[in-house]
Protein backbone atom coordinates (compact mmCIF):
# COMPACT_ATOMS: atom_id res chain seq x y z
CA UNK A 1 55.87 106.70 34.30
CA UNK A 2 53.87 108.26 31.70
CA UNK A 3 53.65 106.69 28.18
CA UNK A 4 55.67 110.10 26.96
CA UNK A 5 58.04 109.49 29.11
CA UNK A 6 58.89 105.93 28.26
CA UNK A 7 58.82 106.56 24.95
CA UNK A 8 61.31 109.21 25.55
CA UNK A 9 63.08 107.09 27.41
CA UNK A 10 63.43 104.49 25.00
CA UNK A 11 64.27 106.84 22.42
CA UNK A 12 67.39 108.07 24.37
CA UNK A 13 68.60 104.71 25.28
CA UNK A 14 69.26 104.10 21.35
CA UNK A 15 72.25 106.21 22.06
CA UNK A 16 75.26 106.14 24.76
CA UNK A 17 73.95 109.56 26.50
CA UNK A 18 73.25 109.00 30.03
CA UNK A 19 69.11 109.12 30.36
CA UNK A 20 69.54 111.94 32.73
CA UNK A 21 65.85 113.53 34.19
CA UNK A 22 65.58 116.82 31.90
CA UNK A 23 66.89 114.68 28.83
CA UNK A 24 63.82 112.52 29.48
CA UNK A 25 62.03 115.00 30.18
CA UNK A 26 62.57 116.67 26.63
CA UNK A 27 63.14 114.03 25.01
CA UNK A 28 59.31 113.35 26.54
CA UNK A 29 58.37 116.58 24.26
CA UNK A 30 60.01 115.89 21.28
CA UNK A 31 58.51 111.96 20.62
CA UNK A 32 56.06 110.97 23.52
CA UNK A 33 53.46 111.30 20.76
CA UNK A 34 54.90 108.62 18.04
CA UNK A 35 55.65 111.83 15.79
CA UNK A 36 58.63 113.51 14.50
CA UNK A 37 58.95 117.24 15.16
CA UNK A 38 60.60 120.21 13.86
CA UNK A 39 61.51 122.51 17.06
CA UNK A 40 63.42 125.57 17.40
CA UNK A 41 65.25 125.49 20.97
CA UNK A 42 63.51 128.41 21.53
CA UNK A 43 60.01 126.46 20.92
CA UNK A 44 60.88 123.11 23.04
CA UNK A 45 61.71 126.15 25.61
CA UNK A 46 58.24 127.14 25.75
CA UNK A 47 57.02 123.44 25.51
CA UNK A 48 59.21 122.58 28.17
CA UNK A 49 58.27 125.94 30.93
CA UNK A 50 54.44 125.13 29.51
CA UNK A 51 54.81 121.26 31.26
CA UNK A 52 55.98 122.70 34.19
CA UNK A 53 59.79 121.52 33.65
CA UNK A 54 62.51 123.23 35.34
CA UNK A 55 65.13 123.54 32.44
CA UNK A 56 67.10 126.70 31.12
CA UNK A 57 67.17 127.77 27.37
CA UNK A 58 71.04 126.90 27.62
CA UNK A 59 70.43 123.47 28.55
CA UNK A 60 67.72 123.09 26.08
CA UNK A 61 70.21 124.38 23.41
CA UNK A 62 72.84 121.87 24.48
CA UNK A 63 70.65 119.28 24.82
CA UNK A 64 69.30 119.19 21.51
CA UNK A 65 73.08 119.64 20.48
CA UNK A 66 74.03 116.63 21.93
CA UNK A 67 70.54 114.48 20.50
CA UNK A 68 72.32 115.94 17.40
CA UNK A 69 75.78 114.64 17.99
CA UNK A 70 74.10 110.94 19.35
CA UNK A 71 72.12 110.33 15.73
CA UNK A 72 68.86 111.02 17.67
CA UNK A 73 68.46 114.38 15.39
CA UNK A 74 69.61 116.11 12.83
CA UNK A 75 69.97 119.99 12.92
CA UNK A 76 68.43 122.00 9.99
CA UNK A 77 69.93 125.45 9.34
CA UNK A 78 67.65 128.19 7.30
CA UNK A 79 69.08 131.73 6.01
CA UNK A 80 72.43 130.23 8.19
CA UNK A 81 71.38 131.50 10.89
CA UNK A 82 68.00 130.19 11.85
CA UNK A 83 68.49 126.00 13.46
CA UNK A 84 65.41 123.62 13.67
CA UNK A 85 65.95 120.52 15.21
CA UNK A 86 64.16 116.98 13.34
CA UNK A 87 63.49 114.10 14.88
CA UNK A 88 63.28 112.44 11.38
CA UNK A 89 67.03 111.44 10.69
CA UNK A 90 66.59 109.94 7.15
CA UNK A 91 67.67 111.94 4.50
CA UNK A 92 64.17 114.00 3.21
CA UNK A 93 63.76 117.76 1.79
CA UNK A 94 62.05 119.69 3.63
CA UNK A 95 59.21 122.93 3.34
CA UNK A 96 60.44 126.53 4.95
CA UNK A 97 57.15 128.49 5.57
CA UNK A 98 58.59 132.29 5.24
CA UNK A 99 55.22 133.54 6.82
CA UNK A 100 55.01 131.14 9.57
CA UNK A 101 59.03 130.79 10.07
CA UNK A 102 58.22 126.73 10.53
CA UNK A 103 59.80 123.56 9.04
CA UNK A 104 57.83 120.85 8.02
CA UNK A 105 58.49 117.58 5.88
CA UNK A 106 57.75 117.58 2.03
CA UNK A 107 57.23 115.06 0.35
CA UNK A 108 60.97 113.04 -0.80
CA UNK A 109 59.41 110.64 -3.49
CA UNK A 110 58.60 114.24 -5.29
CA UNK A 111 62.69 114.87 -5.04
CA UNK A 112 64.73 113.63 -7.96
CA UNK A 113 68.46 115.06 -8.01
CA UNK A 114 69.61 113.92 -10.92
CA UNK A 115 73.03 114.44 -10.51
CA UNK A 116 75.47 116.30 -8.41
CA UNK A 117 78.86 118.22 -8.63
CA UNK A 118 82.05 116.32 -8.34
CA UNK A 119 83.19 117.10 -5.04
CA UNK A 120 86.65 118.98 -4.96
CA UNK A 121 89.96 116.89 -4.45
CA UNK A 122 90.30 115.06 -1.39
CA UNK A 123 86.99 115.69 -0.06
CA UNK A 124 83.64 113.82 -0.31
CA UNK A 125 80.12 114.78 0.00
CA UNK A 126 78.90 114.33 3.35
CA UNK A 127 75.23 115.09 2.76
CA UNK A 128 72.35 117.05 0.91
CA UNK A 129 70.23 119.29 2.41
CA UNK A 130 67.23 120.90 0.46
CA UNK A 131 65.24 123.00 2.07
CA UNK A 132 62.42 124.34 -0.42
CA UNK A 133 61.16 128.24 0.65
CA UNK A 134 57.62 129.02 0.34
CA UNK A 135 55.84 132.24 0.65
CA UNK A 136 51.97 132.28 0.12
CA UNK A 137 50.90 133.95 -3.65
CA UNK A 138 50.28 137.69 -3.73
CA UNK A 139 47.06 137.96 -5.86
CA UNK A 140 46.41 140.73 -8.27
């Protein structure tokens, strides 16, 4: 087994879903390198046809739904309609390229948040997303 692979593997097996081949086989793709990643389903699609893996967009889709659901990932929604998926599940802000339509990392000692709204009655905050939008500077 490739050093991807177990490394996928491993990551998997730090949740209760059943290591099944195309879940190693992604999850292979998302961390076989050591690094987090910000993926569309649409771009572990491509990463996944371009390895030679047999998978559907559907299952990629549910698949990263269910990494999601396990703690393995958290899901990343931009202009609500838009979902990345990152492999980083600590809380951190994170950079929206408008030209490139990626998501990357920025920097969270930068972040302060000073304070935040009360949260209505009977509820409590569940989390904070930030997700900073840049656009590159028009000169003139």
């Amino acid at each position: 087994m490739s050093e991807a692979m177990e490394r996928g593997k491993d990551w998997l097996g730090r949740s209760d879903l059943r290591p099944t081949r195309q879940r190693v086989a992604l999850a292979a793709l998302l961390v076989g390198d050591g690094k987090n990643r910000h993926v569309t389903a649409e771009s572990l699609f491509a990463s996944a046809k371009d390895s030679g893996e047999q998978v559907s967009l559907a299952t990629v889709y549910n698949t990263l739904k269910a990494f999601c659901e396990a703690g393995l990932m958290q899901e990343v929604t931009v202009d609500g309609s838009r979902s990345y998926f990152d492999t980083n599940t600590h809380d951190h802000p994170h950079f929206f390229w408008e030209d490139q339509g990626a998501l990357t990392d920025a920097p969270a000692e930068q972040l302060q948040i000073t304070r935040l709204p009360e949260a209505p009655e009977g509820s409590e905050i569940a989390s904070v997303e930030v997700v900073i939008r840049l656009r590159r500077k028009t000169t003139g």
